[in-house]
N, C-alpha and C. Protein backbone atom coordinates (compact mmCIF):
# COMPACT_ATOMS: atom_id res chain seq x y z
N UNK A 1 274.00 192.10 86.39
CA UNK A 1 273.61 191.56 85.11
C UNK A 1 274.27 190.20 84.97
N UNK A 2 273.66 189.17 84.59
CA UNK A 2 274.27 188.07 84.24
C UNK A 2 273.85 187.28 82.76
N UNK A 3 274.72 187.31 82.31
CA UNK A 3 275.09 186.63 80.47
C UNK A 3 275.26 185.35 80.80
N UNK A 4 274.55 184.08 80.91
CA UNK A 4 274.94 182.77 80.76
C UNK A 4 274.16 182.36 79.88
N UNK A 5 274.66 181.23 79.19
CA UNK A 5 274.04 180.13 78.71
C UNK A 5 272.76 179.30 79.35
N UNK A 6 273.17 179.34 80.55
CA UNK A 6 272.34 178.61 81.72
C UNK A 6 271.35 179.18 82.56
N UNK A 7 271.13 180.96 81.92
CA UNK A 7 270.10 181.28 82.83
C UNK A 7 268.83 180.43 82.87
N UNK A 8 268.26 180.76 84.54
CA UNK A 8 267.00 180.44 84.51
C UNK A 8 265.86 180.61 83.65
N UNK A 9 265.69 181.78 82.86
CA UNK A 9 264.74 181.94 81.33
C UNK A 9 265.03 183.69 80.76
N UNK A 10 265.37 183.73 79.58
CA UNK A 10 265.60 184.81 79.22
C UNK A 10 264.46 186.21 79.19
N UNK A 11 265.32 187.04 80.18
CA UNK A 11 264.54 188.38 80.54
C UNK A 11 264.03 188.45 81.98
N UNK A 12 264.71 187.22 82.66
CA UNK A 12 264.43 186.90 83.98
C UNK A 12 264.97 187.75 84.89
N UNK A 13 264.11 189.14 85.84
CA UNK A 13 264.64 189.84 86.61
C UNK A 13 264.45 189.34 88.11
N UNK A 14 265.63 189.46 89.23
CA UNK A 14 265.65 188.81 90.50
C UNK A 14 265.32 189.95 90.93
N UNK A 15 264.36 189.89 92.20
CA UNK A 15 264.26 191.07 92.90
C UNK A 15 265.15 191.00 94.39
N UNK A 16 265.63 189.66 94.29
CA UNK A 16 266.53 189.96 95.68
C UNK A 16 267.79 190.40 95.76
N UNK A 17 267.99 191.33 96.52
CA UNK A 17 269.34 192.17 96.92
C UNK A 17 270.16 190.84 97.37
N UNK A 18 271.45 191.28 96.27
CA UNK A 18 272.52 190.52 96.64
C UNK A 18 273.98 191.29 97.04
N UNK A 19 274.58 190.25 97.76
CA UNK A 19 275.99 191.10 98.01
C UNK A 19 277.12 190.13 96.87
N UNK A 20 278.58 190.76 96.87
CA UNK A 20 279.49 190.50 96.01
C UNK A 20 279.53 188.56 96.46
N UNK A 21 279.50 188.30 97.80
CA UNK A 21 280.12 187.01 98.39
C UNK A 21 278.93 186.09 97.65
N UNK A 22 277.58 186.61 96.85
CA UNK A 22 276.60 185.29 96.75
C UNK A 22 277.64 184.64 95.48
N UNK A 23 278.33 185.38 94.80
CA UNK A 23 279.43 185.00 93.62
C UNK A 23 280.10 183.90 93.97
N UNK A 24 280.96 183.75 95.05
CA UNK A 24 281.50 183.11 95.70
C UNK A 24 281.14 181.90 96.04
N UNK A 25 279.42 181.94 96.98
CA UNK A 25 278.80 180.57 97.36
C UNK A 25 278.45 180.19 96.03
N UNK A 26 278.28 180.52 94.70
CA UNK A 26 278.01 180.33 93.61
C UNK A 26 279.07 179.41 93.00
N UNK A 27 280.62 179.44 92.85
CA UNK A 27 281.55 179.45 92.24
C UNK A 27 281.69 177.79 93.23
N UNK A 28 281.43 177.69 94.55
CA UNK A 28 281.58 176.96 95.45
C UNK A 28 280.41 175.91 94.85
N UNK A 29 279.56 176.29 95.27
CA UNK A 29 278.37 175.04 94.52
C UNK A 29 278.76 174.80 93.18
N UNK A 30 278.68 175.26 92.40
CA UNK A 30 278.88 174.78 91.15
C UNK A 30 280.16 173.58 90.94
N UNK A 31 281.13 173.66 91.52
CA UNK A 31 282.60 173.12 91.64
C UNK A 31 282.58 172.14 92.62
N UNK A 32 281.54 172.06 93.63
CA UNK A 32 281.70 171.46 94.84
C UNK A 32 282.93 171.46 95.60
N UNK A 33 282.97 172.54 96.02
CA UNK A 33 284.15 173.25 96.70
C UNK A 33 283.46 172.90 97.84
N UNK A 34 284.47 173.13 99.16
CA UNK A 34 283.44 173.03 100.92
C UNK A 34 283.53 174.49 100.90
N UNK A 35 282.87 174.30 101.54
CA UNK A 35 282.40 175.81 102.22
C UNK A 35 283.45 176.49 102.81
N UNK A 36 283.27 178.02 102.43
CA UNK A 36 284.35 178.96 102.31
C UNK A 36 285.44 178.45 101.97
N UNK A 37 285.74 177.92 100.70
CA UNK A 37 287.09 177.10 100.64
C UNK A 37 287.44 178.10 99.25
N UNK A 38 286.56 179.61 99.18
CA UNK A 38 287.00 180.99 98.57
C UNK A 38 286.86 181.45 99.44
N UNK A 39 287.79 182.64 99.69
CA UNK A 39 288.32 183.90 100.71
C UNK A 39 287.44 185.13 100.25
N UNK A 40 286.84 186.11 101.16
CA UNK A 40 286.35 187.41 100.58
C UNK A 40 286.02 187.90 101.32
N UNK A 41 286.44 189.30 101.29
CA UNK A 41 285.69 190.19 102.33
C UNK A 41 284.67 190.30 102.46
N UNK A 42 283.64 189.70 101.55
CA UNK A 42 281.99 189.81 101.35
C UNK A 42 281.54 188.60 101.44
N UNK A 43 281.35 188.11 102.15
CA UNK A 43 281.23 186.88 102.34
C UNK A 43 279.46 186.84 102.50
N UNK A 44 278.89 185.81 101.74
CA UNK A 44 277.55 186.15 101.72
C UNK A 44 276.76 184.91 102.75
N UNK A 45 275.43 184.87 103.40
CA UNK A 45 275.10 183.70 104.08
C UNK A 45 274.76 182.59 102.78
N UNK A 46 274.91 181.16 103.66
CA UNK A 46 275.29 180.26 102.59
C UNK A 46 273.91 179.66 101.76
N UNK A 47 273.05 180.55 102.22
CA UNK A 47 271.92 180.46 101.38
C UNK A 47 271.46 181.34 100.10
N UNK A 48 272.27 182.12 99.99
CA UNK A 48 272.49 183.33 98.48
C UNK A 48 273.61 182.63 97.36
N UNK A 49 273.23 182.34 97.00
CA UNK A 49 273.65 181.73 96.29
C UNK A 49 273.65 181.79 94.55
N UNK A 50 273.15 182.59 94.00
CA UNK A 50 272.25 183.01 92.71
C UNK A 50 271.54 181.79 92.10
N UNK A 51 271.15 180.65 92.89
CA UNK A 51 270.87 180.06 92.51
C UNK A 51 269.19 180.09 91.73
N UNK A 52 268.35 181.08 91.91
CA UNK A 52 267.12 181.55 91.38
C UNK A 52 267.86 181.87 89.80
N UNK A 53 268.80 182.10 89.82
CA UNK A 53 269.11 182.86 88.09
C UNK A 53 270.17 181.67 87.17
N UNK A 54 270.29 181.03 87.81
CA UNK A 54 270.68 180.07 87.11
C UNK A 54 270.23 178.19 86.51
N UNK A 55 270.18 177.47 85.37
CA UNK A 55 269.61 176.45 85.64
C UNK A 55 270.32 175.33 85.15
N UNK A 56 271.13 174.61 85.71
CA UNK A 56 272.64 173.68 85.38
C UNK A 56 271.57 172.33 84.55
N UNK A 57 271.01 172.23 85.11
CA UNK A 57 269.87 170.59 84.81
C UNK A 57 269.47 170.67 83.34
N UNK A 58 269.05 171.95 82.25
CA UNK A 58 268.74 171.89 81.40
C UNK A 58 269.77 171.81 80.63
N UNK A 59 270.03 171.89 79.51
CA UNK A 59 271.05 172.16 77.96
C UNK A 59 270.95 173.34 78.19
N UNK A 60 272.08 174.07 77.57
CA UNK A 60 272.30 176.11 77.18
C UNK A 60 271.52 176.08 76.11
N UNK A 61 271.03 177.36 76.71
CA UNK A 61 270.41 178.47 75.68
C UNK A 61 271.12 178.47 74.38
N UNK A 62 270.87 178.49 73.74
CA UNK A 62 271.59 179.12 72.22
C UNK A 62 272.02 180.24 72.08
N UNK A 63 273.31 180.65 71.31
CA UNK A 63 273.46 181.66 71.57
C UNK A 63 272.67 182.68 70.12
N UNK A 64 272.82 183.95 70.17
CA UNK A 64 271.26 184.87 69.64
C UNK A 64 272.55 185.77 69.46
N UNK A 65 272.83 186.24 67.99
CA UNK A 65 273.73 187.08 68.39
C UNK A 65 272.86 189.06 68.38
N UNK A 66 273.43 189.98 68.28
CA UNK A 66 272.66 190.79 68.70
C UNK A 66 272.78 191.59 67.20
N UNK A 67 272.05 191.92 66.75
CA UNK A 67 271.54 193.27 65.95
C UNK A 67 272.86 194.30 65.38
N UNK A 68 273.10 194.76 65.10
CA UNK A 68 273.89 195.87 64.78
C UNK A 68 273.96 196.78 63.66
N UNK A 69 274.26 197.78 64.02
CA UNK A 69 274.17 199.04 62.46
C UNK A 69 275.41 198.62 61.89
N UNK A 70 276.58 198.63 62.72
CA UNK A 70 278.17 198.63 62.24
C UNK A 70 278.31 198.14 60.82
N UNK A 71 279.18 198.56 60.23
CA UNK A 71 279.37 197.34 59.37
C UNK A 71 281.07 197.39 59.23
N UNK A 72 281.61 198.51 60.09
CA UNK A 72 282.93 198.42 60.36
C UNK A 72 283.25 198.25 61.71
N UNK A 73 284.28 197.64 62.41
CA UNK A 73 285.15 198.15 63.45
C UNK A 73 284.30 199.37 63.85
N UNK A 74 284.06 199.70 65.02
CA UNK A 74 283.94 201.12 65.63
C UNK A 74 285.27 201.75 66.16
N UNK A 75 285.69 201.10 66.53
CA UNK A 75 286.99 201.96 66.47
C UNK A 75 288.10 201.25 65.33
N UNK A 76 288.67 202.24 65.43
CA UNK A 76 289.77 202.25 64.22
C UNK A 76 291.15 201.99 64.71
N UNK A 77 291.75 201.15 64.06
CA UNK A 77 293.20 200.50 64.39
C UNK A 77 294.02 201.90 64.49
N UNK A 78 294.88 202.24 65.40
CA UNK A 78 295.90 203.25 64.94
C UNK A 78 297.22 202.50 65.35
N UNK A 79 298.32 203.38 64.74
CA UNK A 79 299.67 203.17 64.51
C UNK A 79 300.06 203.42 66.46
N UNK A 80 300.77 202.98 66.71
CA UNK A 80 301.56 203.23 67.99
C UNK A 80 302.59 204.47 68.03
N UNK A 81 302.30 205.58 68.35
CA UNK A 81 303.21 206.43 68.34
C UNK A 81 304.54 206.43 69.05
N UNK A 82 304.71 205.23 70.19
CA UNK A 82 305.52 205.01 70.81
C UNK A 82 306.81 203.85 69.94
N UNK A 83 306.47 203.58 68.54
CA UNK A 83 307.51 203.03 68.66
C UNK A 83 306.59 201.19 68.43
């Protein structure tokens, strides 16, 4: 799942299988890092990139906040029994 500002268009599903390392070539492009200049056991080929789900060239999305019943906290503050 990815929450950016910068997705490519909202409700946009990728159908390509990715591994943990496309994060990585991601974090690298964006920063202009060199290549593998992040460490990982998952190291992805340097063409995965998530670059289909993301779009840097436009302005962010706005943010939309979401719906809710709450009108309290769902959880409730408690005292620390420890002290």
């Amino acid at each position: 799942m990815v929450i950016s500002p910068y997705v490519t268009k909202r409700g946009y599903i990728s159908k390509t299988q990715r591994s943990q390392g496309a994060i990585l070539n991601l974090v690298e492009d964006v920063f202009s890092l060199p290549p593998n200049a992040l460490q990982g056991d998952d190291r992805a080929n340097g063409s995965d990139d998530l670059g289909d789900m993301f779009d840097f060239s436009n302005a962010a999305l706005p943010w939309v906040p979401l719906p809710t019943t709450y009108t309290t906290p769902p959880v409730k503050q408690r005292a620390c029994p420890y002290g």
